[in-house]
Protein backbone atom coordinates (compact mmCIF):
# COMPACT_ATOMS: atom_id res chain seq x y z
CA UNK A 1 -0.09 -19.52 -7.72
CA UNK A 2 -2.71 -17.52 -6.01
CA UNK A 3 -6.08 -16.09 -6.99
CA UNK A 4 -6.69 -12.16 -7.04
CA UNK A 5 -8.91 -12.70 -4.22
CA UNK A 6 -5.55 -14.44 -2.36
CA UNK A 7 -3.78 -11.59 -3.05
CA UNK A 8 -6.16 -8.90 -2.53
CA UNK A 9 -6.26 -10.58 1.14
CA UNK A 10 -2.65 -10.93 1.59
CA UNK A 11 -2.38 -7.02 0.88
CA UNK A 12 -5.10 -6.04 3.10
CA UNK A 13 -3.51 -7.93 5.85
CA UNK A 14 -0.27 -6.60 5.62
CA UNK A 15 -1.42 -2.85 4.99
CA UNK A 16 -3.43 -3.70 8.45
CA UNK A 17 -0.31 -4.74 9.99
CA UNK A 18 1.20 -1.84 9.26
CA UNK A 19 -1.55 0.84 10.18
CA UNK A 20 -2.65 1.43 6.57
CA UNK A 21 -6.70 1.16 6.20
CA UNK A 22 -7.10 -0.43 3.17
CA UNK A 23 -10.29 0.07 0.66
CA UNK A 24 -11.46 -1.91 -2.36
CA UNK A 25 -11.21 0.48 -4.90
CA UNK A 26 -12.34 -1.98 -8.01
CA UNK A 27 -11.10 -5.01 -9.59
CA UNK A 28 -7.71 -4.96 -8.94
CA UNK A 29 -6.96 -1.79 -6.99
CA UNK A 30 -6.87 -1.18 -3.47
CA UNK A 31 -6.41 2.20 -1.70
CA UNK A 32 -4.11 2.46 1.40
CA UNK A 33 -3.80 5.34 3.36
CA UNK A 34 -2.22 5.46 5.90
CA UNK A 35 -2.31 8.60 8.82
CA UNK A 36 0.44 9.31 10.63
CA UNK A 37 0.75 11.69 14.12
CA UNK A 38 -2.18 13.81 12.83
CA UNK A 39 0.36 15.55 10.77
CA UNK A 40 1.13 13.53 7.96
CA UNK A 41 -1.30 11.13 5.23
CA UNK A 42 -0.08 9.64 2.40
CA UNK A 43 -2.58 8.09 -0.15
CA UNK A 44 -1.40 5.11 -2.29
CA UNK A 45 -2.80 3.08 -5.09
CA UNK A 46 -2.05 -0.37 -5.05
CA UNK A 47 -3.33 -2.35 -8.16
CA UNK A 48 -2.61 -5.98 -8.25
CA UNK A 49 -3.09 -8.92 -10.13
CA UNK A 50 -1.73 -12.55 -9.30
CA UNK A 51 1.38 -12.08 -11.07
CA UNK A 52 1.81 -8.14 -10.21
CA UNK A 53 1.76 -5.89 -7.77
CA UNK A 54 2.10 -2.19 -7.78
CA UNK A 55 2.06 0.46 -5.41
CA UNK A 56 1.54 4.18 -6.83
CA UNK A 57 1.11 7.50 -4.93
CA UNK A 58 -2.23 8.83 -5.05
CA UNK A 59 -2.03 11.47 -2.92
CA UNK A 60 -0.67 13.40 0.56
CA UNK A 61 -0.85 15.93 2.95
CA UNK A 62 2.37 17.21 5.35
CA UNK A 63 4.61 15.82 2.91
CA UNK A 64 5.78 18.32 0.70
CA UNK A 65 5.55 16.50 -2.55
CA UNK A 66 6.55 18.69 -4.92
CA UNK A 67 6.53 17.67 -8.84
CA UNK A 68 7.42 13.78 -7.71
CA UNK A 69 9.77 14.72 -4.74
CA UNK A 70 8.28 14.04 -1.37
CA UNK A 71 9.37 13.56 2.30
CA UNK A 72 11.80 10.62 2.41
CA UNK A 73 9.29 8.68 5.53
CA UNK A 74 6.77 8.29 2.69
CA UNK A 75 9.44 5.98 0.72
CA UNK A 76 10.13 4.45 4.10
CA UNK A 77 6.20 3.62 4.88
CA UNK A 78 5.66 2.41 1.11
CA UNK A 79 9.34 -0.11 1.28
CA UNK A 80 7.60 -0.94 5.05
CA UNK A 81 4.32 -1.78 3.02
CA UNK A 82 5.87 -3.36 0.14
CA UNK A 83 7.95 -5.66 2.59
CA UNK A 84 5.14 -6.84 4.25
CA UNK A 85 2.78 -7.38 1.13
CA UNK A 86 5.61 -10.00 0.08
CA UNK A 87 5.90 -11.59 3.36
CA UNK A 88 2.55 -12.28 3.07
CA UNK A 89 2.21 -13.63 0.12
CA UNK A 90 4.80 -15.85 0.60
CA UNK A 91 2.60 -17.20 3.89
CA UNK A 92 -0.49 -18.12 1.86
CA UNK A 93 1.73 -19.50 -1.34
């Protein structure tokens, strides 16, 4: 078991890794964006507990999102994201 504050790090580090900048956006949310090639920024909100963790969109520009549909490389950043959050987790367990 971990504490928020574990997992609020553990997210952090692995949005980091991954080229996100991460921002404490309250108790229990964190924002990630992440900017890509000057073209492309995707906005997610990741709210967490230690049991949970989920990662919403928020926002994006260069996309295209249109009614819920957006480019496919934002699904492919957010699984990159997602894979990493649990990888780290699983260090600091």
């Amino acid at each position: 078991k971990l504490s928020e504050a574990q997992v609020a790090d553990a997210i952090k580090r692995a949005g980091k890794e991954r080229g996100w900048e991460m921002e404490d956006a309250g108790p229990g949310h964190i924002t990630g964006t992440l900017r890509v090639r000057d073209k492309h920024l995707a906005v997610t909100d990741i709210s967490y507990s230690p049991t949970q963790i989920r990662i919403a969109y928020k926002d994006s520009q260069g996309l295209d999102y249109d009614d819920g549909d957006i480019h496919r490389s934002y699904n492919n950043w957010v699984k990159r994201l997602s894979d990493s959050i649990r990888e780290e987790l699983a260090r600091a367990s």
